[in-house]
C-alpha atoms as a PDB file:
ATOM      1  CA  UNK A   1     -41.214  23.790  43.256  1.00  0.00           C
ATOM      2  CA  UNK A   2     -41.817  25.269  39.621  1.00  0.00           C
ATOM      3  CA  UNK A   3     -38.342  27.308  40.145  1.00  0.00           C
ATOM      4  CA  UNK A   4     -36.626  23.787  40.613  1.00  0.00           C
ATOM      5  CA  UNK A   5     -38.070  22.367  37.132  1.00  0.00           C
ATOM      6  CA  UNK A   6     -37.122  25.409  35.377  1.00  0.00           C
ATOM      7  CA  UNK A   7     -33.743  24.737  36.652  1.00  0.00           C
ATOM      8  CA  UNK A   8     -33.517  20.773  36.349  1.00  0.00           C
ATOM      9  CA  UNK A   9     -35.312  21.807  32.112  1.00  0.00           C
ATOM     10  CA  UNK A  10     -32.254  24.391  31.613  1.00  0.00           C
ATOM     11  CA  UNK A  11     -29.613  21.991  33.329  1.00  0.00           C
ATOM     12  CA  UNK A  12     -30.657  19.094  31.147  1.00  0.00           C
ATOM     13  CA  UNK A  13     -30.530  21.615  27.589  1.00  0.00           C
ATOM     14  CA  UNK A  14     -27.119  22.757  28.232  1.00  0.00           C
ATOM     15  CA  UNK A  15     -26.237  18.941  29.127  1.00  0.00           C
ATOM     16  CA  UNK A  16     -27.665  18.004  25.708  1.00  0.00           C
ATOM     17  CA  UNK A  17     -25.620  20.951  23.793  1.00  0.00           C
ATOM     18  CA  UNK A  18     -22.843  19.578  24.976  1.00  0.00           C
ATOM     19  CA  UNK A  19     -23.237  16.279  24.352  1.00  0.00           C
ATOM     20  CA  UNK A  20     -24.916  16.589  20.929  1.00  0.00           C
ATOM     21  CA  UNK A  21     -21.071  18.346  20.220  1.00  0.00           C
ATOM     22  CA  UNK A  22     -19.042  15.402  21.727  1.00  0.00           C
ATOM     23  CA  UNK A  23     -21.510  12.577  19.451  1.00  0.00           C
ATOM     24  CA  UNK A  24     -20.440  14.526  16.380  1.00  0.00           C
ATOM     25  CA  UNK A  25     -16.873  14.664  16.900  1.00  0.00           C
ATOM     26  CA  UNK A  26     -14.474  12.258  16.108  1.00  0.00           C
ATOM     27  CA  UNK A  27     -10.803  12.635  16.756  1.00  0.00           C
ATOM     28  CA  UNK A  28      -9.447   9.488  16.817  1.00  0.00           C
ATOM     29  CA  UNK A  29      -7.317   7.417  14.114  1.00  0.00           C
ATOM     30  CA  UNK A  30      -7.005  10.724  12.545  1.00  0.00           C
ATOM     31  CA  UNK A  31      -3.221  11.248  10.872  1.00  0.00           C
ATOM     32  CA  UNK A  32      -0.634  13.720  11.946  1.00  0.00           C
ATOM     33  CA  UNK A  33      -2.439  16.236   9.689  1.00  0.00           C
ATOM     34  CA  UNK A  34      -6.046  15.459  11.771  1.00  0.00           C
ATOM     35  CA  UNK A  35      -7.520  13.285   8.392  1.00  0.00           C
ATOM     36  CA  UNK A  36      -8.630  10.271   8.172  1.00  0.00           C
ATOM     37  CA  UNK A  37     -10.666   7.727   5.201  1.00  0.00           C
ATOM     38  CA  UNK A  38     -13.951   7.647   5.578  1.00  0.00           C
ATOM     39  CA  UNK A  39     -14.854   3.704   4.774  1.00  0.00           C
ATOM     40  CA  UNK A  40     -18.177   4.561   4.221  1.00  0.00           C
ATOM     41  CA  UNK A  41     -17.866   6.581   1.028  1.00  0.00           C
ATOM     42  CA  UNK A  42     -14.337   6.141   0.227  1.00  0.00           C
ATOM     43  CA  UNK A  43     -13.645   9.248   0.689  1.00  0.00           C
ATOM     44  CA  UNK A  44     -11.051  11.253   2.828  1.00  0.00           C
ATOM     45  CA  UNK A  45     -11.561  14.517   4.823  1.00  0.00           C
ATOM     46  CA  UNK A  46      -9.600  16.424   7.297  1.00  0.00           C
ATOM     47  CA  UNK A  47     -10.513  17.976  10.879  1.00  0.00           C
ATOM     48  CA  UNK A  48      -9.413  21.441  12.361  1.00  0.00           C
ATOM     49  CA  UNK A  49      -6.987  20.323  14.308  1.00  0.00           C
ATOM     50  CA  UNK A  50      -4.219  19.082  12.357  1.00  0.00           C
ATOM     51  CA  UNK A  51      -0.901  20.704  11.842  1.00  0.00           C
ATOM     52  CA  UNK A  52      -1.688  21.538   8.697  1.00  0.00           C
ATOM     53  CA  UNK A  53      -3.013  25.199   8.953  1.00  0.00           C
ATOM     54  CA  UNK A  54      -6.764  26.659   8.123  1.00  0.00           C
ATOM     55  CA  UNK A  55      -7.713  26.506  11.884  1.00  0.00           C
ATOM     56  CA  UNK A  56     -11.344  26.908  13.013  1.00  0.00           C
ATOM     57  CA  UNK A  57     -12.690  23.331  13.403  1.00  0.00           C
ATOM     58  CA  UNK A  58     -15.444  21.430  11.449  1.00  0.00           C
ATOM     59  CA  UNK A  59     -13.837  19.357   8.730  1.00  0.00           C
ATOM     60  CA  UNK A  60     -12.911  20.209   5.364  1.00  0.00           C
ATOM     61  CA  UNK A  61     -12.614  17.755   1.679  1.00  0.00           C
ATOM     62  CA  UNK A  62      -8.827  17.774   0.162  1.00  0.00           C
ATOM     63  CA  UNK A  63      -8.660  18.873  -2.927  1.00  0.00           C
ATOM     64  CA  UNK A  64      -6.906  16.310  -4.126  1.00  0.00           C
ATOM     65  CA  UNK A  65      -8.629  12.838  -4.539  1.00  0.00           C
ATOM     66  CA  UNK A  66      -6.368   9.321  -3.072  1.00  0.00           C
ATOM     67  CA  UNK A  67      -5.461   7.174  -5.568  1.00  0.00           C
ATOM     68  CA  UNK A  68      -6.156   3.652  -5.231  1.00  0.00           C
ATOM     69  CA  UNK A  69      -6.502   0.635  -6.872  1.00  0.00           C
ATOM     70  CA  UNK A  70      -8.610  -2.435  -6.814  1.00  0.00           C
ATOM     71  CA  UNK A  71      -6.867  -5.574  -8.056  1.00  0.00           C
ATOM     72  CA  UNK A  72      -9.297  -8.534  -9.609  1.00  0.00           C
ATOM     73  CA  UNK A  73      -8.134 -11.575 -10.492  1.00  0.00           C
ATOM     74  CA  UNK A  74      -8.895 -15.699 -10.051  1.00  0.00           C
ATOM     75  CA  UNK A  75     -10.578 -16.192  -7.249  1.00  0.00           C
ATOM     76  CA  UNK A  76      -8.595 -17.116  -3.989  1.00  0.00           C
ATOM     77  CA  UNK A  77      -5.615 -15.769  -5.309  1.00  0.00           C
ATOM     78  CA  UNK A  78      -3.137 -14.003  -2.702  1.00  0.00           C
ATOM     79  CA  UNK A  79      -2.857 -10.429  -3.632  1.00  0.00           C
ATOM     80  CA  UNK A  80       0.349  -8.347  -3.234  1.00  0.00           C
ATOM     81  CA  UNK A  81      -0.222  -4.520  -4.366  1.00  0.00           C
ATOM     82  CA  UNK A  82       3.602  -2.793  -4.218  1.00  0.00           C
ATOM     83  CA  UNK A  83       5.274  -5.605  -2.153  1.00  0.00           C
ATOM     84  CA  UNK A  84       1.944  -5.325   0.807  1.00  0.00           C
ATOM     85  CA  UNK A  85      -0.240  -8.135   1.476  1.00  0.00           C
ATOM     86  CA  UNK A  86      -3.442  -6.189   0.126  1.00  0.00           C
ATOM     87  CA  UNK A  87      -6.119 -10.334   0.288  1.00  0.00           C
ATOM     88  CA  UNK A  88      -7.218 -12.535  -1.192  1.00  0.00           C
ATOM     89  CA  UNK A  89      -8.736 -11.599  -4.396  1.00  0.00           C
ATOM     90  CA  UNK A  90     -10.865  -9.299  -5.840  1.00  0.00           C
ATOM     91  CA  UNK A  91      -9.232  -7.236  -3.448  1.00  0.00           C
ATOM     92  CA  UNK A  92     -10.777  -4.251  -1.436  1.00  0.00           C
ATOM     93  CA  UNK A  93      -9.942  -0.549  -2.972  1.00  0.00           C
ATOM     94  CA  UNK A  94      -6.639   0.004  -1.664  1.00  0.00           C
ATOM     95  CA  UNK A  95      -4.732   3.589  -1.416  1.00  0.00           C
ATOM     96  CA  UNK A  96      -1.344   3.787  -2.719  1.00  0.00           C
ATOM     97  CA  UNK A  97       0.959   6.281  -3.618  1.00  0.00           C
ATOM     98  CA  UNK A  98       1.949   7.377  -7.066  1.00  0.00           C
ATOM     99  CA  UNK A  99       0.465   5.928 -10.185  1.00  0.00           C
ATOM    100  CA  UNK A 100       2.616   2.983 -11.011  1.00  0.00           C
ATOM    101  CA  UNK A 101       1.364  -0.270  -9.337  1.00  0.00           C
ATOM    102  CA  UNK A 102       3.697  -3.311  -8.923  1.00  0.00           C
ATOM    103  CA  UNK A 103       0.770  -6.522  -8.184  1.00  0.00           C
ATOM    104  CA  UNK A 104       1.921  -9.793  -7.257  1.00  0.00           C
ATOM    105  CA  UNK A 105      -0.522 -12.889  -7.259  1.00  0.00           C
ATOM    106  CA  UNK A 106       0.011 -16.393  -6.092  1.00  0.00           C
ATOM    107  CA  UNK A 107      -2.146 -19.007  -6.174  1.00  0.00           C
ATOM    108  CA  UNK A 108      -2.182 -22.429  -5.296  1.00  0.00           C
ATOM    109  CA  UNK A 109      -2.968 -24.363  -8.937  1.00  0.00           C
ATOM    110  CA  UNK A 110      -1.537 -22.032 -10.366  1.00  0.00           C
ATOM    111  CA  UNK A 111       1.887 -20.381  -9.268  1.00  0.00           C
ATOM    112  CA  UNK A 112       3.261 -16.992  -9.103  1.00  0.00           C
ATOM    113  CA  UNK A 113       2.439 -14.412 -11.414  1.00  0.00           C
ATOM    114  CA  UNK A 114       3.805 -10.753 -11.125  1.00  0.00           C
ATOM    115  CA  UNK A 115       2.492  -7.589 -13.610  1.00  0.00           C
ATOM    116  CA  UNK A 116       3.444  -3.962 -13.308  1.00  0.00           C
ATOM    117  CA  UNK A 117       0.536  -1.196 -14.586  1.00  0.00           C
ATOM    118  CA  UNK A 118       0.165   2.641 -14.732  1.00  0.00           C
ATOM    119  CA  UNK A 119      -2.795   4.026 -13.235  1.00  0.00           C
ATOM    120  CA  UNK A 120      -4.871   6.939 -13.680  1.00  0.00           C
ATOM    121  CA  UNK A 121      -4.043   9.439 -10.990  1.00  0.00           C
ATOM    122  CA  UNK A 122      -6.687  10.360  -8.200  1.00  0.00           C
ATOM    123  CA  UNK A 123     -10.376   8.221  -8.036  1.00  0.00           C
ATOM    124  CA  UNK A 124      -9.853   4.064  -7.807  1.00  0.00           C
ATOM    125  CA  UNK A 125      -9.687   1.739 -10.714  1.00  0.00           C
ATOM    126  CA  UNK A 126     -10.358  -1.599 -10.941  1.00  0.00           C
ATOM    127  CA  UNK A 127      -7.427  -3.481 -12.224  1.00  0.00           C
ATOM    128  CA  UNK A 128      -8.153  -7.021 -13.903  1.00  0.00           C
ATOM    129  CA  UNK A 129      -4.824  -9.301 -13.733  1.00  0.00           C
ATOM    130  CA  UNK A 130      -4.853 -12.323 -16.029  1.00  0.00           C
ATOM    131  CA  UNK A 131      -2.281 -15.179 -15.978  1.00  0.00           C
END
């Protein structure tokens, strides 16, 4: 009977290894590259199997930091950021490409308003739009 235990304890540690691997991975809504945002930080990081070279698993930071942009203006004001529906603002931190933002409000009392800005490249900034 002791031999079974021994053999129930060691099938149940291997069964947790494996496990313990699957609960840390996580594949999915990764790009064609294998990265992905990560919502809680804000930041962005890459897994091993991507296209884009450095094999051997894990994950890895970019060097390079997304650029986005947070756009604050009256309150219940729609929000376009570069002709895309971005919300009602203030706006979440949004990722765009390039540094030149193109923002777009409308608002019900108040009309349409449109303003063009250059942003800093890399980290997010918070953009204030005034009528």
């Amino acid at each position: 009977m002791r031999l079974g235990r021994k053999v129930a304890l060691g099938l149940g540690v291997v069964a947790g290894l494996v496990c313990s691997h699957l609960a840390w991975a996580h594949p999915g809504r990764t790009n064609s590259s294998g990265c992905h945002n990560v919502r809680a930080t804000g930041g962005y990081h890459c897994h091993g199997g991507g296209g884009g070279g450095g094999g051997g698993g894990g994950w890895r930071e970019l060097e390079e930091t997304p650029t986005r942009v947070k756009v604050i203006a009256i309150p219940r004001a729609r929000v376009w950021i570069n002709g895309a529906f971005v919300g009602m603002s203030p706006t979440p931190a949004v990722r765009i490409d390039g540094t030149k933002v193109q923002v777009l409000l409308e608002h019900a009392a108040l009309g349409r308003h449109e303003t063009t800005a250059t942003i800093d490249s890399g980290g997010t900034t918070a953009l204030t739009v005034r009528w």
